[in-house]
N, C-alpha and C. Protein backbone atom coordinates (compact mmCIF):
# COMPACT_ATOMS: atom_id res chain seq x y z
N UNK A 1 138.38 84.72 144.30
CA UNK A 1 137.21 84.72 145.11
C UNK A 1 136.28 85.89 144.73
N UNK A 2 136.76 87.27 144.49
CA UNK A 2 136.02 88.24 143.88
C UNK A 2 135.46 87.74 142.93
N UNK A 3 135.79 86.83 141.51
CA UNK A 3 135.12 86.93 140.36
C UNK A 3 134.07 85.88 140.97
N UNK A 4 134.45 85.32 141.90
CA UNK A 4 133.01 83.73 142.20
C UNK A 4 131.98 84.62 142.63
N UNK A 5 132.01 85.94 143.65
CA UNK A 5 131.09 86.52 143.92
C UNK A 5 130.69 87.41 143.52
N UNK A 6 131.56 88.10 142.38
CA UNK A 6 130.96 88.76 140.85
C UNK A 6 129.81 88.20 140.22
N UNK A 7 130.30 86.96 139.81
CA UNK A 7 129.62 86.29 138.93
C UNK A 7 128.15 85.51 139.63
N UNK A 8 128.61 85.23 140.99
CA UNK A 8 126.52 85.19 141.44
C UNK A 8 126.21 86.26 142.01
N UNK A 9 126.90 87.74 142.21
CA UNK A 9 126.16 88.82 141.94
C UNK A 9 125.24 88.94 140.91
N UNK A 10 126.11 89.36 139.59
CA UNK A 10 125.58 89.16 138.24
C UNK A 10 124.62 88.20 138.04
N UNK A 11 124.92 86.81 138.23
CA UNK A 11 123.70 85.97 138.07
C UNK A 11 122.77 86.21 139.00
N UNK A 12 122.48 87.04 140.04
CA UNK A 12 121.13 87.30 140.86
C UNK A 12 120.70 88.11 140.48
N UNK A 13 121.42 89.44 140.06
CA UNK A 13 120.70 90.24 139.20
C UNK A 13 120.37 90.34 137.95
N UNK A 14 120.82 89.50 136.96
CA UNK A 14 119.86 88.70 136.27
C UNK A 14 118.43 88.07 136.06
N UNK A 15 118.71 87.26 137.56
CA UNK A 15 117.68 86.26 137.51
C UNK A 15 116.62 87.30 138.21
N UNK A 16 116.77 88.48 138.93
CA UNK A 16 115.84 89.45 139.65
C UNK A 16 115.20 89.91 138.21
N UNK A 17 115.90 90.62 137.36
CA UNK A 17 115.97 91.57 136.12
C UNK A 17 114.35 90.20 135.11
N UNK A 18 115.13 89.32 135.23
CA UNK A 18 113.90 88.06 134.43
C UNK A 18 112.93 87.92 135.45
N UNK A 19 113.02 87.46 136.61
CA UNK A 19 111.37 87.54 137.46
C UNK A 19 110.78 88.76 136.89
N UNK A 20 111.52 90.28 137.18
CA UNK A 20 110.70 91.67 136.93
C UNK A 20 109.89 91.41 135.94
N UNK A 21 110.87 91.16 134.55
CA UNK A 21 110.23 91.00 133.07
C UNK A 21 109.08 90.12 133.34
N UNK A 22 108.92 88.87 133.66
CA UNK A 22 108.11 87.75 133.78
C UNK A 22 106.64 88.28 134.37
N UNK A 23 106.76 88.83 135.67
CA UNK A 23 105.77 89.50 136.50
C UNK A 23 104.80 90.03 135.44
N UNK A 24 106.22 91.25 134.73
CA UNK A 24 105.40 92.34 134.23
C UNK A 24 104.72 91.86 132.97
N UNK A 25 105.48 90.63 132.40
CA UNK A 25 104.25 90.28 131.33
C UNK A 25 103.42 89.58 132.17
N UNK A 26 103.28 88.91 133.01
CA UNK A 26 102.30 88.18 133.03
C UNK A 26 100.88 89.11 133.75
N UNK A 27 101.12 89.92 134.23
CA UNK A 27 100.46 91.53 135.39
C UNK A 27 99.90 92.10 133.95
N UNK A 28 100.89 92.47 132.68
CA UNK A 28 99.76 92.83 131.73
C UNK A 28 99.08 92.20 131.23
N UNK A 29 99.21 91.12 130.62
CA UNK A 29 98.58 89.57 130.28
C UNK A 29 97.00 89.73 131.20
N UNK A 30 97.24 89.75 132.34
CA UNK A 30 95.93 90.12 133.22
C UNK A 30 95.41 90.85 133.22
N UNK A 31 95.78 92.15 132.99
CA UNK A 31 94.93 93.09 133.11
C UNK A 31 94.36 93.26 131.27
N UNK A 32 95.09 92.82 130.49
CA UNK A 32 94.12 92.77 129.58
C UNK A 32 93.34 92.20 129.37
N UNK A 33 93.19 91.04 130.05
CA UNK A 33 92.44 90.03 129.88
C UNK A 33 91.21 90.65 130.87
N UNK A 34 91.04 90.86 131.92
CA UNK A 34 90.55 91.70 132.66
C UNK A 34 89.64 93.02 131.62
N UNK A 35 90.07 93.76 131.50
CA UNK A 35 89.76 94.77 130.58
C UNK A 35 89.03 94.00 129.66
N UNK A 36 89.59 93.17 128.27
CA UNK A 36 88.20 92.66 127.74
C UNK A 36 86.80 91.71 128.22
N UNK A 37 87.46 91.51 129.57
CA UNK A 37 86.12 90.44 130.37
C UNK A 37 85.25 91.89 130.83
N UNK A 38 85.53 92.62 131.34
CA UNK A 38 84.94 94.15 131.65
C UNK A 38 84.05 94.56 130.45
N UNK A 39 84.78 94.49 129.18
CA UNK A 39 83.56 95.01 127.96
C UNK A 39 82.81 93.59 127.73
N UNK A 40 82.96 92.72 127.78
CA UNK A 40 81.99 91.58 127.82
C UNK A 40 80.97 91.71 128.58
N UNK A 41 81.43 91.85 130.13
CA UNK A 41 79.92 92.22 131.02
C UNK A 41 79.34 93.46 130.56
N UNK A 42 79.49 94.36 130.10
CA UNK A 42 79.19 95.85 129.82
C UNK A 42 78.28 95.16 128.13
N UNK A 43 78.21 94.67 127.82
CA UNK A 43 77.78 94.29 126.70
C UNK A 43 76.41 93.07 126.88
N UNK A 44 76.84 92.29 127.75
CA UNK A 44 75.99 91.00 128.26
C UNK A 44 74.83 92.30 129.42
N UNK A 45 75.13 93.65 129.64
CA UNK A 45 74.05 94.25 130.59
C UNK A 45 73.39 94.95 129.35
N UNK A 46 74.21 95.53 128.06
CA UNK A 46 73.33 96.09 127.15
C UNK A 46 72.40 95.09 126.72
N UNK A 47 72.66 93.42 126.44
CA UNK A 47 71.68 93.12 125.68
C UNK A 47 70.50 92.82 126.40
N UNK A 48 71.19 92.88 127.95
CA UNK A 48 69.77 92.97 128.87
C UNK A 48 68.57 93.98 128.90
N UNK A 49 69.32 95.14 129.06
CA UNK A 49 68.68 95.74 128.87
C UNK A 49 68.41 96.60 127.53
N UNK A 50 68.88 96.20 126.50
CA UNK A 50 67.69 96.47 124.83
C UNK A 50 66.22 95.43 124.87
N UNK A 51 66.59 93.90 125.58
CA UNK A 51 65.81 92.87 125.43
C UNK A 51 64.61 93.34 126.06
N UNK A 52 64.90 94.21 127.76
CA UNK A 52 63.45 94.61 128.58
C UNK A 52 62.93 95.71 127.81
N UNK A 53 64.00 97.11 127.02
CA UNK A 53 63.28 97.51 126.32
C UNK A 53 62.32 97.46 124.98
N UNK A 54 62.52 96.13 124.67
CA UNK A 54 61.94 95.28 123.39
C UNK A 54 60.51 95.13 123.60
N UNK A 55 60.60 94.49 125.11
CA UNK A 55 59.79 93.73 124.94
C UNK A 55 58.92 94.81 126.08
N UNK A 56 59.03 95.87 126.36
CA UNK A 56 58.40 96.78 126.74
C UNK A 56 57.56 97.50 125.82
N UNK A 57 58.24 97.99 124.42
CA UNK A 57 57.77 98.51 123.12
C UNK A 57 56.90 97.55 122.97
N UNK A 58 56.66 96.31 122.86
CA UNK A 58 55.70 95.92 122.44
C UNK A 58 54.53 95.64 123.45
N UNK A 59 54.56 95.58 124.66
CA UNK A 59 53.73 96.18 125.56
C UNK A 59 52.86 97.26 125.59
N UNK A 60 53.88 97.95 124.94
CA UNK A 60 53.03 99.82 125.21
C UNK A 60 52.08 99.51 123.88
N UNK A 61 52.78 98.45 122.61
CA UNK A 61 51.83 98.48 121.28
C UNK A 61 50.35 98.26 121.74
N UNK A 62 50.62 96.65 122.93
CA UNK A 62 49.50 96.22 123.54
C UNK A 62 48.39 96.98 124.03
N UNK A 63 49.06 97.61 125.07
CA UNK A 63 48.44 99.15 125.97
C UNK A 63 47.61 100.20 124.89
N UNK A 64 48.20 100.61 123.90
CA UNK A 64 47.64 101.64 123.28
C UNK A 64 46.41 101.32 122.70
N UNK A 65 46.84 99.57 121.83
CA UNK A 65 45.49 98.86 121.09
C UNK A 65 44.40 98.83 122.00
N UNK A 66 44.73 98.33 123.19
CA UNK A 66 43.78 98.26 124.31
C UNK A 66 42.95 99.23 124.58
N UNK A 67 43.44 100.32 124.97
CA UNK A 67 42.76 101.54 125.13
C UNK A 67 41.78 101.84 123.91
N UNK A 68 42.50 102.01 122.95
CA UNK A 68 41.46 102.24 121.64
C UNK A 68 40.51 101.53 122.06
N UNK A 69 40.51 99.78 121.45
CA UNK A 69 39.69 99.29 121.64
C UNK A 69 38.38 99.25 122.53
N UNK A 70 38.67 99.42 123.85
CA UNK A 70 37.43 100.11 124.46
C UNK A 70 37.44 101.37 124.50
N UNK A 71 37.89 101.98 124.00
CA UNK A 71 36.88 103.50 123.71
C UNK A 71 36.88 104.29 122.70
N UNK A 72 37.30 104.01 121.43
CA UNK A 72 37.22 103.84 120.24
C UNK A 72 37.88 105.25 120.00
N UNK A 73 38.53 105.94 120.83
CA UNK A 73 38.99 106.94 120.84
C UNK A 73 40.40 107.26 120.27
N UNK A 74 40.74 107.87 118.97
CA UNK A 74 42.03 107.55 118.78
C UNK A 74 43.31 108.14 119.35
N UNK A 75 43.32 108.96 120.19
CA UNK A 75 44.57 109.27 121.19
C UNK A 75 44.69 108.28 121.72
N UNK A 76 44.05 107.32 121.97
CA UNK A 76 44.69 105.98 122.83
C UNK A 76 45.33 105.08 122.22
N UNK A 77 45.35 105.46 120.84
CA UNK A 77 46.80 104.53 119.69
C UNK A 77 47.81 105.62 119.56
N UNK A 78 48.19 106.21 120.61
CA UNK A 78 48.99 106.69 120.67
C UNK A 78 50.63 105.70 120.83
N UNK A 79 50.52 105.13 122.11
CA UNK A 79 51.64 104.21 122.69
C UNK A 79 51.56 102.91 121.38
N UNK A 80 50.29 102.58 120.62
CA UNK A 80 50.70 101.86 119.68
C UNK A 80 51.55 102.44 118.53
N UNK A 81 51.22 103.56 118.04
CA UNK A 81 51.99 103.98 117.36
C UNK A 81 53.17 104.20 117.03
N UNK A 82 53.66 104.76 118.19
CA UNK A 82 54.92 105.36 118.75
C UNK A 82 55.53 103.43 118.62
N UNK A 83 54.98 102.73 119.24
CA UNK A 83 56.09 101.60 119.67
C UNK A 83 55.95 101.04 118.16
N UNK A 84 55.13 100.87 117.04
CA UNK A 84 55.14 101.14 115.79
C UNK A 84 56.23 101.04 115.28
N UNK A 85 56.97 102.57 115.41
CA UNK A 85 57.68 103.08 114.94
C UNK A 85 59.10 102.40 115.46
N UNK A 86 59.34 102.38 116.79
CA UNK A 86 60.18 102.49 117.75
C UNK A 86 60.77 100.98 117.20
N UNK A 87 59.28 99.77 117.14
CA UNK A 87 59.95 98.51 117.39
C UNK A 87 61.57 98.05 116.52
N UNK A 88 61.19 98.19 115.48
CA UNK A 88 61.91 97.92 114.44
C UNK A 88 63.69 98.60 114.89
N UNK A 89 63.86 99.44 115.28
CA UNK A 89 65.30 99.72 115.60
C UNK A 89 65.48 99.34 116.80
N UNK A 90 64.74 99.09 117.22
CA UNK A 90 65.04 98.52 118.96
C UNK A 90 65.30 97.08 118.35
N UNK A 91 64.65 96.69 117.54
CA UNK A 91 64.55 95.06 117.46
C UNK A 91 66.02 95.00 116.67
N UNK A 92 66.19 96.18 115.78
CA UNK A 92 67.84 95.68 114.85
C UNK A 92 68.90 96.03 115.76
N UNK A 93 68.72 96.66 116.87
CA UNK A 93 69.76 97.02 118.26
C UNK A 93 70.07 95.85 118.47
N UNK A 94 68.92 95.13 119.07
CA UNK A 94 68.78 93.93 119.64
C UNK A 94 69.70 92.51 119.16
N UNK A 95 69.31 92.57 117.49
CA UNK A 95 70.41 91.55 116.72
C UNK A 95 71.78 91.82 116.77
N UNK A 96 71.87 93.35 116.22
CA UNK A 96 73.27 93.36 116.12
C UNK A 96 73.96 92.88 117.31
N UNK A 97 73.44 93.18 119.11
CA UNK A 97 74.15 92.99 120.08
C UNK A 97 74.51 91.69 120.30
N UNK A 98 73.57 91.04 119.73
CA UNK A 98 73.68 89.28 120.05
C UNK A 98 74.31 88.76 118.87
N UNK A 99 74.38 88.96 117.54
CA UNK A 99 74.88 88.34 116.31
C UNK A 99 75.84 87.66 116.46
N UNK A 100 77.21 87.43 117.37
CA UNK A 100 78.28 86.70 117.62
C UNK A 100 77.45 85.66 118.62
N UNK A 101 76.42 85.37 119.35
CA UNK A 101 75.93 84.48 120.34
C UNK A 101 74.92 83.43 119.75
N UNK A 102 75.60 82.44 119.15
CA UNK A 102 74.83 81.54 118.31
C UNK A 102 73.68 81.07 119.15
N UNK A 103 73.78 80.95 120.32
CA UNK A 103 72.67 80.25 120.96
C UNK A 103 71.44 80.95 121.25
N UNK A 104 71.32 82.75 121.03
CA UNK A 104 70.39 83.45 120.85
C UNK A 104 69.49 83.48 119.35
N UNK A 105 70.45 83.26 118.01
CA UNK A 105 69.79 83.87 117.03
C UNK A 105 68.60 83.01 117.01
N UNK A 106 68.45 81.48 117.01
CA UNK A 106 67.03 81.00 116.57
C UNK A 106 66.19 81.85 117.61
N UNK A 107 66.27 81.97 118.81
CA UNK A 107 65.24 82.27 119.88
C UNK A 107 64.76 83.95 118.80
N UNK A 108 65.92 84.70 118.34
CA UNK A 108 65.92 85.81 117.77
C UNK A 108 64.90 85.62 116.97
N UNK A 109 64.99 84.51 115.96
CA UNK A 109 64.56 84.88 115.11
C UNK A 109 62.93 84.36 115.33
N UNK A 110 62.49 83.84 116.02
CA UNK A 110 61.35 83.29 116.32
C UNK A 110 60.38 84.48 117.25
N UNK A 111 61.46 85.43 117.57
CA UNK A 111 60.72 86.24 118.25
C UNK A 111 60.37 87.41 117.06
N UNK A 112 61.12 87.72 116.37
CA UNK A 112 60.87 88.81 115.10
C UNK A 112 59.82 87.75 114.30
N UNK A 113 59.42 87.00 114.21
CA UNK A 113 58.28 86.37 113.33
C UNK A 113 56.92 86.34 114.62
N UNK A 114 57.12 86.33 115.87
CA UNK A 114 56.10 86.21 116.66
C UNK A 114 55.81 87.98 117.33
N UNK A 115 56.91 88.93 116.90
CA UNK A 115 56.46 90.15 117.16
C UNK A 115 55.74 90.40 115.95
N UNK A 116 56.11 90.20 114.70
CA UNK A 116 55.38 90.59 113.27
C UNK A 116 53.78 89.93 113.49
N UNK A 117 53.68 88.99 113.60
CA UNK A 117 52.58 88.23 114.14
C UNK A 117 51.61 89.25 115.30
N UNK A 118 52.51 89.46 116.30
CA UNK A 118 51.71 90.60 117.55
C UNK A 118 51.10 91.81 116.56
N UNK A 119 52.23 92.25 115.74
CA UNK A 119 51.72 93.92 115.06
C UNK A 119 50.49 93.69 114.32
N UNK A 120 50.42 92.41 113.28
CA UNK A 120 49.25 92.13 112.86
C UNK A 120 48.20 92.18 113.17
N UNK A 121 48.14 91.40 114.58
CA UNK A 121 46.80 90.87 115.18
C UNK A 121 46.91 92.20 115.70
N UNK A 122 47.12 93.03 116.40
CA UNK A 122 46.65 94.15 117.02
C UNK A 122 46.61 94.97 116.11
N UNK A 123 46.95 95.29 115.11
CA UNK A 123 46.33 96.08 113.22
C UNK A 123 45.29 95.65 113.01
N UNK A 124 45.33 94.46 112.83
CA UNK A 124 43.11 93.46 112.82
C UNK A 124 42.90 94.02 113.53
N UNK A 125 42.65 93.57 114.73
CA UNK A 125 41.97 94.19 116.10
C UNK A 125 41.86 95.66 115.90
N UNK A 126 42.25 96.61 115.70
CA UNK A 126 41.94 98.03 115.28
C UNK A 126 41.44 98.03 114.58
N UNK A 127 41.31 97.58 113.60
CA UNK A 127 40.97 98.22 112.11
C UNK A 127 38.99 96.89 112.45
N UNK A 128 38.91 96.16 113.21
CA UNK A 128 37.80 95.59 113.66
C UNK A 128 37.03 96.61 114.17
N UNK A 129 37.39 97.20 115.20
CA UNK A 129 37.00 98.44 115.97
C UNK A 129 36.36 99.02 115.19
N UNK A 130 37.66 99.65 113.88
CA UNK A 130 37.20 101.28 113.49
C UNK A 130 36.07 100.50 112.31
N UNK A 131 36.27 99.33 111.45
CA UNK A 131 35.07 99.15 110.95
C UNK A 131 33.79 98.58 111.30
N UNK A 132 34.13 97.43 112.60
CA UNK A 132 32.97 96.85 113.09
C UNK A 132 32.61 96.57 114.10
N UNK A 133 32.66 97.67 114.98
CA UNK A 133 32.13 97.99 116.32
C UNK A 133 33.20 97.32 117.24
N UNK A 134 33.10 97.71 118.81
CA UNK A 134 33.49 96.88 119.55
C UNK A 134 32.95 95.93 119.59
N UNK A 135 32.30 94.91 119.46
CA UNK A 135 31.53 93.80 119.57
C UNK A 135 32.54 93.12 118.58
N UNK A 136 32.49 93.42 117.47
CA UNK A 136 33.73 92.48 116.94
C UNK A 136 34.74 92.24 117.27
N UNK A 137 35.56 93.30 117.58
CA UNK A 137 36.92 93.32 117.95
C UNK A 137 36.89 92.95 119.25
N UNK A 138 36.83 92.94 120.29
CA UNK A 138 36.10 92.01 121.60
C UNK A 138 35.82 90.63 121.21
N UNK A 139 35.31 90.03 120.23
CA UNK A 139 35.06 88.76 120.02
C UNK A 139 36.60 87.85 119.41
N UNK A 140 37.35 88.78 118.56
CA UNK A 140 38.73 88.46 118.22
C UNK A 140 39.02 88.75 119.87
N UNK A 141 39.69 89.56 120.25
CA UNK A 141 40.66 89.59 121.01
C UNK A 141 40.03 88.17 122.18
N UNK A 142 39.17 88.04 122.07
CA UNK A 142 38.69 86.76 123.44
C UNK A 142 39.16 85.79 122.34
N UNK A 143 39.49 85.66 121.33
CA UNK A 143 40.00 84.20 120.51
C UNK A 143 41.26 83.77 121.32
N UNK A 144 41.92 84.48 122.03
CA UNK A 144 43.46 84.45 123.26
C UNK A 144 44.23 84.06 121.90
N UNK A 145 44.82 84.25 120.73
CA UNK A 145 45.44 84.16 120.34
C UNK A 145 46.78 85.34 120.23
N UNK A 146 46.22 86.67 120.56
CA UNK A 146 46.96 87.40 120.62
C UNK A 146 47.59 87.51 122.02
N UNK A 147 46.66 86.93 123.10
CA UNK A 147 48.00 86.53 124.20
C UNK A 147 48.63 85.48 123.78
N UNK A 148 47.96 84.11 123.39
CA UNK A 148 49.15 83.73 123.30
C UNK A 148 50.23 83.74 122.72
N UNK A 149 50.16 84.59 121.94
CA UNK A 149 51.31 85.18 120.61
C UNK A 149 52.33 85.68 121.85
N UNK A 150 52.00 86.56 122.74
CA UNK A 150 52.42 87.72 123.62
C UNK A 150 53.24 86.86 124.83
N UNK A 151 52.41 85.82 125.15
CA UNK A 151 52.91 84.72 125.98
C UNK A 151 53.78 84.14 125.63
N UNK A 152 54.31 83.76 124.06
CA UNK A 152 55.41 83.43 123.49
C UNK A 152 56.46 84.07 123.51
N UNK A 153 56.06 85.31 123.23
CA UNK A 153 57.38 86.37 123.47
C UNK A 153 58.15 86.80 124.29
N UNK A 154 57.22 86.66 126.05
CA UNK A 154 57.87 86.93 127.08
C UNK A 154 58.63 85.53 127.38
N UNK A 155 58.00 84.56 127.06
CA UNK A 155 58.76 82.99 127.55
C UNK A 155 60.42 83.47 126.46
N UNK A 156 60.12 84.00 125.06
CA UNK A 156 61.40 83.65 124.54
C UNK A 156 62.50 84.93 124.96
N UNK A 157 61.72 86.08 125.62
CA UNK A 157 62.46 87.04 126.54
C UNK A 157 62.87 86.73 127.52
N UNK A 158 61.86 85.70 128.58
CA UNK A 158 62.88 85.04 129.31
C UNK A 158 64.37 84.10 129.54
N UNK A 159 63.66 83.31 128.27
CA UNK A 159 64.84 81.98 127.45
C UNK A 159 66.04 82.92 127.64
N UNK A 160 66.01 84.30 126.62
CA UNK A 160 67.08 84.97 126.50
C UNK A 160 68.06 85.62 127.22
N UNK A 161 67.06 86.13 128.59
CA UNK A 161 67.68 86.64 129.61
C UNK A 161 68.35 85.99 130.36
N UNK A 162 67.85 84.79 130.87
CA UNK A 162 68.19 83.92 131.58
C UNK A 162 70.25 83.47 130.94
N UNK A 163 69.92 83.36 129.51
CA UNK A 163 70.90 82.90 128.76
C UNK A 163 72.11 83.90 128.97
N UNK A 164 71.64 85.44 128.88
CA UNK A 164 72.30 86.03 129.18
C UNK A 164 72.89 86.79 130.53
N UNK A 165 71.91 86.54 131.25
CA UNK A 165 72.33 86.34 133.20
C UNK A 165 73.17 85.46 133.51
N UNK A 166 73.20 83.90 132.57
CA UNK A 166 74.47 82.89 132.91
C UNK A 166 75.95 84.02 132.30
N UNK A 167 75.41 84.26 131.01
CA UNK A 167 77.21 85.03 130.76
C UNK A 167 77.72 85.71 131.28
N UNK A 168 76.22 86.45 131.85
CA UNK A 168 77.21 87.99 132.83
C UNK A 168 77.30 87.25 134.41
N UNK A 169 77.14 85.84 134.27
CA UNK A 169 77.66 85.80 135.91
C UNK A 169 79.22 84.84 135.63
N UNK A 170 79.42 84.49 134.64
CA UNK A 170 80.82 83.72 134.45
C UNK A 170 81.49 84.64 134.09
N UNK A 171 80.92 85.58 133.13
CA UNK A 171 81.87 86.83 132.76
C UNK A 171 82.60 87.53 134.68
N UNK A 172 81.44 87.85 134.88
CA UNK A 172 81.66 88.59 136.80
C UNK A 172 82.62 87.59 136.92
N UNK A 173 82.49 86.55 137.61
CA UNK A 173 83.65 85.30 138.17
C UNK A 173 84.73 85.50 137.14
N UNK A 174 84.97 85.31 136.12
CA UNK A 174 86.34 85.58 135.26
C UNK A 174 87.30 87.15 135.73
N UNK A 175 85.96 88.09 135.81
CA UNK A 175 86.78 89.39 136.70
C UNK A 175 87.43 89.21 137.34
């Protein structure tokens, strides 16, 4: 009778000893999984916010041309300048963060051909100014092509955000 209740001793503490093990893989199993859904959202908020700062830089390009333009004054290509400079690594931030998210790159890449497009027309538009009065450059900028260039960009900043507000809210729910 001792060894019958030896032996489902032993077999309960066994079968306790395998739940423990089981738990404990499956408790780390989760929390890693956990942990990389954590750098996913932390990543889905960077590309949010490189995208508002993108498309802010090219705002301020807007702002600065603007200013020039009516007052022909060149401290007011200041904010163009600077975002000039700025766009281009903000914009390769921008790829690298998304490069694994196939459903961003065309929008990507349509926006780097419609920002190159923005730098242009607001380079004309200056360089109208500094050679041919405001009256010219006033007559381009009323062509609305450079809003609508600008209007393109925020629609494909939206496209993007939006795209990326769905990940970081399934990413959140997977938490």
């Amino acid at each position: 009778m001792r060894s019958a209740i030896g032996k489902v001793a032993t077999l309960g503490f066994i079968l306790a000893i395998a739940v423990l093990i089981i738990n404990g893989v499956i408790s780390f199993r989760n929390t890693r999984r956990l942990a990389e859904n954590d750098q996913l959202v932390i990543h889905t908020q960077e590309v949010l916010t490189t995208l508002a700062e993108t498309l802010s830089i090219l705002k301020d390009a807007e702002t600065g041309q603007r200013g020039y333009l009516v007052t022909g004054e060149a401290r007011y290509l200041e904010p163009y300048n600077t975002a000039h400079v700025h766009f281009q690594e903000q914009f390769t931030r921008l790829k690298e963060l998304t490069r694994a998210n196939a459903e961003q790159q065309p929008r990507l890449a349509l926006m780097e051909e419609k920002s190159r497009t923005k730098f242009d027309e607001l380079a004309r538009n200056i360089r109208l100014r500094q050679e041919q009065g405001f009256d010219a450059a006033r007559r381009e900028v009323l062509g609305d092509r450079g809003k609508q260039t600008m209007d393109d960009i925020r629609r494909l900043v939206g496209e993007m955000e939006a795209s990326e507000k769905n990940l970081f809210q399934q990413r959140e729910k997977e938490s």
